[in-house]
Protein backbone atom coordinates (compact mmCIF):
# COMPACT_ATOMS: atom_id res chain seq x y z
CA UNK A 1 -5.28 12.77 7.44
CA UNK A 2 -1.85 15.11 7.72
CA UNK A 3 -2.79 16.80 4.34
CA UNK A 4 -2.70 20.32 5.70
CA UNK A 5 0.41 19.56 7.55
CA UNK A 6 1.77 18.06 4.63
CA UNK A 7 0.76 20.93 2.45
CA UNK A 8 2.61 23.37 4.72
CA UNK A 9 5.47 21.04 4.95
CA UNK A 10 6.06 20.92 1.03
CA UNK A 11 5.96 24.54 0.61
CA UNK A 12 8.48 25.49 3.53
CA UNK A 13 10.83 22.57 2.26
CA UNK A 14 10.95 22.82 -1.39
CA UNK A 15 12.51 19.16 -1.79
CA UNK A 16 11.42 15.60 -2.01
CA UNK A 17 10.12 13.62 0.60
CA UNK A 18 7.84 10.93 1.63
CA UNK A 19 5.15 11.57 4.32
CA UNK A 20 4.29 8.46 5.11
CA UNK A 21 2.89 4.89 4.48
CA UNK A 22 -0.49 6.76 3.97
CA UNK A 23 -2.94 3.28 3.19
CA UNK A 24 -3.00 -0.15 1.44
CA UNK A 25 -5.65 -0.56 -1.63
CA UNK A 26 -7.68 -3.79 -1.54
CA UNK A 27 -9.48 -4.14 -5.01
CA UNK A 28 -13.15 -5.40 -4.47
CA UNK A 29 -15.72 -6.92 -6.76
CA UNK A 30 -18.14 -4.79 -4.64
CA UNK A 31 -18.20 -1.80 -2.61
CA UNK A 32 -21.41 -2.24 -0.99
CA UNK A 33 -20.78 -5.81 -0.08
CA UNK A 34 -17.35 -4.95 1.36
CA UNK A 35 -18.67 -2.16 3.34
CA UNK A 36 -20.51 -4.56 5.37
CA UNK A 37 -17.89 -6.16 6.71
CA UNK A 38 -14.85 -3.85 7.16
CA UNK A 39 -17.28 -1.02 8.86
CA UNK A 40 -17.79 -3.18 11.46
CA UNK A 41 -13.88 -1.74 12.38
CA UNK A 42 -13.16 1.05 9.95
CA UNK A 43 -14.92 4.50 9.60
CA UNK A 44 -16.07 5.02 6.54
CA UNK A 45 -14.79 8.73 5.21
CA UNK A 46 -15.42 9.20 1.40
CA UNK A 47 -17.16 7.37 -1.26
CA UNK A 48 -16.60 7.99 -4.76
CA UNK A 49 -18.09 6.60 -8.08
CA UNK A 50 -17.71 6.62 -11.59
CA UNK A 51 -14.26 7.79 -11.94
CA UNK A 52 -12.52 7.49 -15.36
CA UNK A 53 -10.13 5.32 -15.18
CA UNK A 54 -6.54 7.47 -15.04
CA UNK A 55 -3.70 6.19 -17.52
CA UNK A 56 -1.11 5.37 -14.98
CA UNK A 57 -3.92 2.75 -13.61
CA UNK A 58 -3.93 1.71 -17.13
CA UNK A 59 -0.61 0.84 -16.95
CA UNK A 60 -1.06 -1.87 -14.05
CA UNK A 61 -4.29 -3.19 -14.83
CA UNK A 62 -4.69 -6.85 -16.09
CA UNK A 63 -8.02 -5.20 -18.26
CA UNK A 64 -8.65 -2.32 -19.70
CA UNK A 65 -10.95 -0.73 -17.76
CA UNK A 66 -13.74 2.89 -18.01
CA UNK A 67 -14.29 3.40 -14.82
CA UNK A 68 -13.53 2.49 -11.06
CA UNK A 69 -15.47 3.35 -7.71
CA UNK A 70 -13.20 4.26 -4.61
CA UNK A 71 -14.24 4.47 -0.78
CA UNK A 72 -11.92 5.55 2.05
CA UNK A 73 -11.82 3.95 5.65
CA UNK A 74 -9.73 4.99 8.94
CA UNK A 75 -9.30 3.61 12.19
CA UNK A 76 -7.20 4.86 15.23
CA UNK A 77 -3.59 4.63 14.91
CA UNK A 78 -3.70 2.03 11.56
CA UNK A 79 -3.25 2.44 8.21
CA UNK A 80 -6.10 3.78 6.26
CA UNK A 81 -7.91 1.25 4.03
CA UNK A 82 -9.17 2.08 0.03
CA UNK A 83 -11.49 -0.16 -0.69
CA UNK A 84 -11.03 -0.10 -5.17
CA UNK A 85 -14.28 -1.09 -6.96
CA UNK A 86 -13.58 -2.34 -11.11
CA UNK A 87 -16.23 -3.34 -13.75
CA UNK A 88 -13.78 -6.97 -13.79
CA UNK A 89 -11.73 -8.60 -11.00
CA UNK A 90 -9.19 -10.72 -11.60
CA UNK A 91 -8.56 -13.54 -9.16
CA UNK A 92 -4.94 -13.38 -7.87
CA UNK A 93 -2.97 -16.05 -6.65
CA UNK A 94 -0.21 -14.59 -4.20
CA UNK A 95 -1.01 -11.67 -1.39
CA UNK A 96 0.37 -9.36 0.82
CA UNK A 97 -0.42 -9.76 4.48
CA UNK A 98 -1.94 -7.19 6.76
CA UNK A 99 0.37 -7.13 10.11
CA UNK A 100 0.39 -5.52 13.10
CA UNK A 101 4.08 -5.04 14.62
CA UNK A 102 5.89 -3.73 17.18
CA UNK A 103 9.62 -3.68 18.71
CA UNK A 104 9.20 -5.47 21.75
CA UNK A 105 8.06 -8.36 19.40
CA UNK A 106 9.74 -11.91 19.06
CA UNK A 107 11.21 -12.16 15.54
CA UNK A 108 10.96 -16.08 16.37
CA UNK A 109 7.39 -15.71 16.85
CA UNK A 110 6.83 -13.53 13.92
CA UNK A 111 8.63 -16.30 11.48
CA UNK A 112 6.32 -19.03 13.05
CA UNK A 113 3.34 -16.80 12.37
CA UNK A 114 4.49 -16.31 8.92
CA UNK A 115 5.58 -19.71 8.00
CA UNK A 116 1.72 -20.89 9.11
CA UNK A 117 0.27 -18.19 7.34
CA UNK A 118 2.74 -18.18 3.80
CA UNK A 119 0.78 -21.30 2.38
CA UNK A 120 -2.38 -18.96 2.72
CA UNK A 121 -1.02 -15.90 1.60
CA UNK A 122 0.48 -17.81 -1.58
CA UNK A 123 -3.55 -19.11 -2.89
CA UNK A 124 -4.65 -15.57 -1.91
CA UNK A 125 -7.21 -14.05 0.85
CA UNK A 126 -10.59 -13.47 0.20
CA UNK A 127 -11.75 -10.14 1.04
CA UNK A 128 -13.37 -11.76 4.28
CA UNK A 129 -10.30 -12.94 5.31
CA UNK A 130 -8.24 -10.02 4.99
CA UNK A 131 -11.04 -8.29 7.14
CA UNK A 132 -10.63 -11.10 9.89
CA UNK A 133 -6.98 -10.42 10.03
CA UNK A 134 -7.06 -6.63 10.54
CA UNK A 135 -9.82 -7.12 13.26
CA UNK A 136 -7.51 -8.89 15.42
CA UNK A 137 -4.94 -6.31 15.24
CA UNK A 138 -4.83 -3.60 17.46
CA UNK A 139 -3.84 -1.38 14.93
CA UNK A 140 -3.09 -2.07 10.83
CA UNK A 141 0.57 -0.82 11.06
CA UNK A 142 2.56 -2.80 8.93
CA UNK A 143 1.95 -4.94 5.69
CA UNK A 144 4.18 -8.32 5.15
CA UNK A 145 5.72 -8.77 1.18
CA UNK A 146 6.35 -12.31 0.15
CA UNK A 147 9.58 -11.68 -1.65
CA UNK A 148 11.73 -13.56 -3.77
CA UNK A 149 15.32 -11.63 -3.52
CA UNK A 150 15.26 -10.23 -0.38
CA UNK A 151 18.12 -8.23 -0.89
CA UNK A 152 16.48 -6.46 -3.66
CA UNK A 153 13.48 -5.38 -2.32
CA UNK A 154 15.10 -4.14 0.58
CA UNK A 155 17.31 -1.97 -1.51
CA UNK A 156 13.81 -0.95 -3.10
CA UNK A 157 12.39 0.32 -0.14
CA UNK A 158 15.15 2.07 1.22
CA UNK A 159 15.51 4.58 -1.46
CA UNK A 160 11.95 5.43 -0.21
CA UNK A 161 12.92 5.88 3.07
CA UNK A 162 12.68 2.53 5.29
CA UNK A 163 15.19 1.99 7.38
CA UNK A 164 16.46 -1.60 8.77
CA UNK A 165 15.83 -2.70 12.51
CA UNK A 166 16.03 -6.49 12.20
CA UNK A 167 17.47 -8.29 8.92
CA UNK A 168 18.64 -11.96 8.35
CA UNK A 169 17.96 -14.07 5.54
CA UNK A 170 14.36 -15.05 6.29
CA UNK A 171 12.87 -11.89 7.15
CA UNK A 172 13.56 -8.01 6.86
CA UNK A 173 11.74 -5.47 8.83
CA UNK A 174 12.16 -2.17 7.69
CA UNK A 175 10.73 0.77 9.73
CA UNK A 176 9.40 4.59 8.34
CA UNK A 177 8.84 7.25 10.84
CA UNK A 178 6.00 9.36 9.75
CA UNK A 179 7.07 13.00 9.06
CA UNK A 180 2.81 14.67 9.05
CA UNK A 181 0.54 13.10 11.50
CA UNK A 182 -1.18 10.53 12.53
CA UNK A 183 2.54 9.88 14.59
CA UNK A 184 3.63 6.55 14.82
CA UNK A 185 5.87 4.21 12.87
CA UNK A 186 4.98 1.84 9.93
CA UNK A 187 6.69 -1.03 8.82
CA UNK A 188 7.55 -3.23 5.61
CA UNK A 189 8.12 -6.80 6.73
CA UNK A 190 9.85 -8.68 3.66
CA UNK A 191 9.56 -12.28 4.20
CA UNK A 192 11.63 -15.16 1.93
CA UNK A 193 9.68 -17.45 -0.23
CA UNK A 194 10.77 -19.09 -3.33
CA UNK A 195 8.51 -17.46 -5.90
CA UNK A 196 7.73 -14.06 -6.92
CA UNK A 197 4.11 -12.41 -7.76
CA UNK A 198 3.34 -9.68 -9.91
CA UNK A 199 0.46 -7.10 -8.71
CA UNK A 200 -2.10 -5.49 -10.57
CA UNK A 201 -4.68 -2.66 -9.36
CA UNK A 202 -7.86 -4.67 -10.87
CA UNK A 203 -6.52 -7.93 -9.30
CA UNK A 204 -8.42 -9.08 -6.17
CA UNK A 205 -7.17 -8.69 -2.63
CA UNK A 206 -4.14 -5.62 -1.16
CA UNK A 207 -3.34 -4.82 -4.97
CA UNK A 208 -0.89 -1.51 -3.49
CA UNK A 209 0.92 0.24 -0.89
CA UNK A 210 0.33 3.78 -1.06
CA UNK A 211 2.80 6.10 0.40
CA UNK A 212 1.79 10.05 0.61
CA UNK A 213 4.71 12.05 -0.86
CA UNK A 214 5.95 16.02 -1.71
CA UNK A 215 6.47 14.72 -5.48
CA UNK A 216 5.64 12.01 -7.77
CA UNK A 217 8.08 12.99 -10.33
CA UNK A 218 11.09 13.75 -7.93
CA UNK A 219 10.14 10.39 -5.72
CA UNK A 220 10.61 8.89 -9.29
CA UNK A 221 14.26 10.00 -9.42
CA UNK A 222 15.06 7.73 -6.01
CA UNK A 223 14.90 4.59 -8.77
CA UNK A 224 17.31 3.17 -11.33
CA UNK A 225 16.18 3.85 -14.93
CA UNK A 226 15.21 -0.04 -15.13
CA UNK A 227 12.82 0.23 -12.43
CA UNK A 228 9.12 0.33 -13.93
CA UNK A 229 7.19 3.53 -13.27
CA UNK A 230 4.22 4.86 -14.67
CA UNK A 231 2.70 8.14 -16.64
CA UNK A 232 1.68 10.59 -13.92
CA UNK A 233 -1.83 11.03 -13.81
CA UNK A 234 -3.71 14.17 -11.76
CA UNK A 235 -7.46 13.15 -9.75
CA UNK A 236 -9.65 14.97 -7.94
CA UNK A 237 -10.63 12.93 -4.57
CA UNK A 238 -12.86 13.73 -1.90
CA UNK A 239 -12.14 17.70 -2.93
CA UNK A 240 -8.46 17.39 -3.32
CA UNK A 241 -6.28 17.64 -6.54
CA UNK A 242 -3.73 14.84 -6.17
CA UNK A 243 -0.66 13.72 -8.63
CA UNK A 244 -0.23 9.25 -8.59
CA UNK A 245 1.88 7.16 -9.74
CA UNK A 246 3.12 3.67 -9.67
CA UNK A 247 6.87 1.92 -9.34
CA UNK A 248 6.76 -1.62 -9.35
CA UNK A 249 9.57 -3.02 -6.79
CA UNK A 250 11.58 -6.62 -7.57
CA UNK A 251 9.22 -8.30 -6.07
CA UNK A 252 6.20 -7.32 -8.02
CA UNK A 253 4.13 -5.26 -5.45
CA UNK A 254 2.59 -2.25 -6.43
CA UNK A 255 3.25 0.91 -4.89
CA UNK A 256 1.37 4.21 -5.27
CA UNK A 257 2.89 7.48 -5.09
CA UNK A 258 0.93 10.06 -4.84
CA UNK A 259 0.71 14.09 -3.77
CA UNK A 260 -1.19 17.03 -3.40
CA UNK A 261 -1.64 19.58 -6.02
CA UNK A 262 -0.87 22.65 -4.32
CA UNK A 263 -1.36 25.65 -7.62
């Protein structure tokens, strides 16, 4: 998971940074019935029920919700996968795309890909889908976000890091280089389409990004005053005390900040 490393990494450092792009959520009407489909792939690692719900996922929730049920799934060199369990799912019309890219690949091909899929991705993936997706991946490395203004969400993600390899005005690809293992680079792939979709955490389908970081608070200060944030709320999951938050970027998506408690 990199915790430890990231643990050591914050104390020598004393400054801001983010890790990595640690997982994606995927909000689910069930946990059990999800489970039998994504650990056909994904090892299951931590289950967790009954959790109040914290304020700052008050804050990006369509209803007001008293509880939520987590579980936590890996799989070699991909992005971990939290499966989020609510009382109420809301459908959602609009979703980000589970990718798998890599350098060597045709930005051609990648557009074609995306211009079959975006018709798709605009209705929304069921949970089945999503799972068929990732299962033809290699690895889970990237996630695609359907964006409106282009340019703004790429300024959005660079003040948390991403850098540009390939931009034009269809598609961005923006890479981070993980700084705590598992090595390997993720990518944001920010594809034009003429509309723009707000994300909630109780909404059905990837409802965040989450990106493991030294700070909530100082990541917070990367962002213009105007950018929506939430209250920082403190959890204890699978053992660990961890800080989250949320900053909504231009194009609606949901991402989660969060860090370990280290006093």
């Amino acid at each position: 998971m990199g915790f430890e490393v990231a643990r050591r990494v914050v104390i020598s450092l004393q400054r801001t940074m983010i890790f990595r792009l640690h997982h994606i959520g995927i909000t689910v009407e069930s946990l059990a019935t999800a489970h039998g489909q994504l650990n056909l792939t994904y090892q299951e690692t931590h289950v967790q029920r009954d959790i109040p719900t914290l304020a700052c996922l008050d804050e990006v929730s369509i209803i007001r919700q008293p509880t939520f049920a987590i579980s936590l799934h890996a799989r070699k060199e991909s992005l971990d996968i939290e499966l989020i369990e609510y009382p109420v799912v809301t459908p959602k019309r609009g979703a980000l795309i589970p990718w798998e890219f890599a350098p060597e690949h045709s930005i051609e091909a990648v557009k074609a890909t995306l211009r079959e899929l975006s018709p798709k991705a605009r209705q929304g993936f069921s949970f089945g889908e999503l799972v068929s997706l990732t299962n033809g991946y290699r690895a889970l490395n990237a996630v695609v976000v359907p964006v409106e203004d282009i340019a703004a969400e790429h300024a959005f993600w660079g003040r948390l890091g991403f850098k540009s390899v390939h931009a034009d005005e269809a598609l961005v690809v923006l890479r981070h280089d993980p700084c705590v293992p598992p090595a390997g680079p993720r990518y944001i792939l920010l594809y034009a389409v003429p509309y723009a979709v707000p994300h909630f955490t109780d909404m059905a389908g990837i409802s965040e990004i989450a990106l493991l970081c030294s700070s909530c608070a100082s990541a917070y200060k990367r962002f213009p005053e105007a950018t929506f944030r939430t209250s920082i709320s403190e959890v204890r999951i699978a053992g660990r005390r961890l800080n989250i938050g949320y900053v909504r970027s231009p194009a609606g998506v949901l991402v989660e900040l969060f860090a370990l408690v280290l006093s």
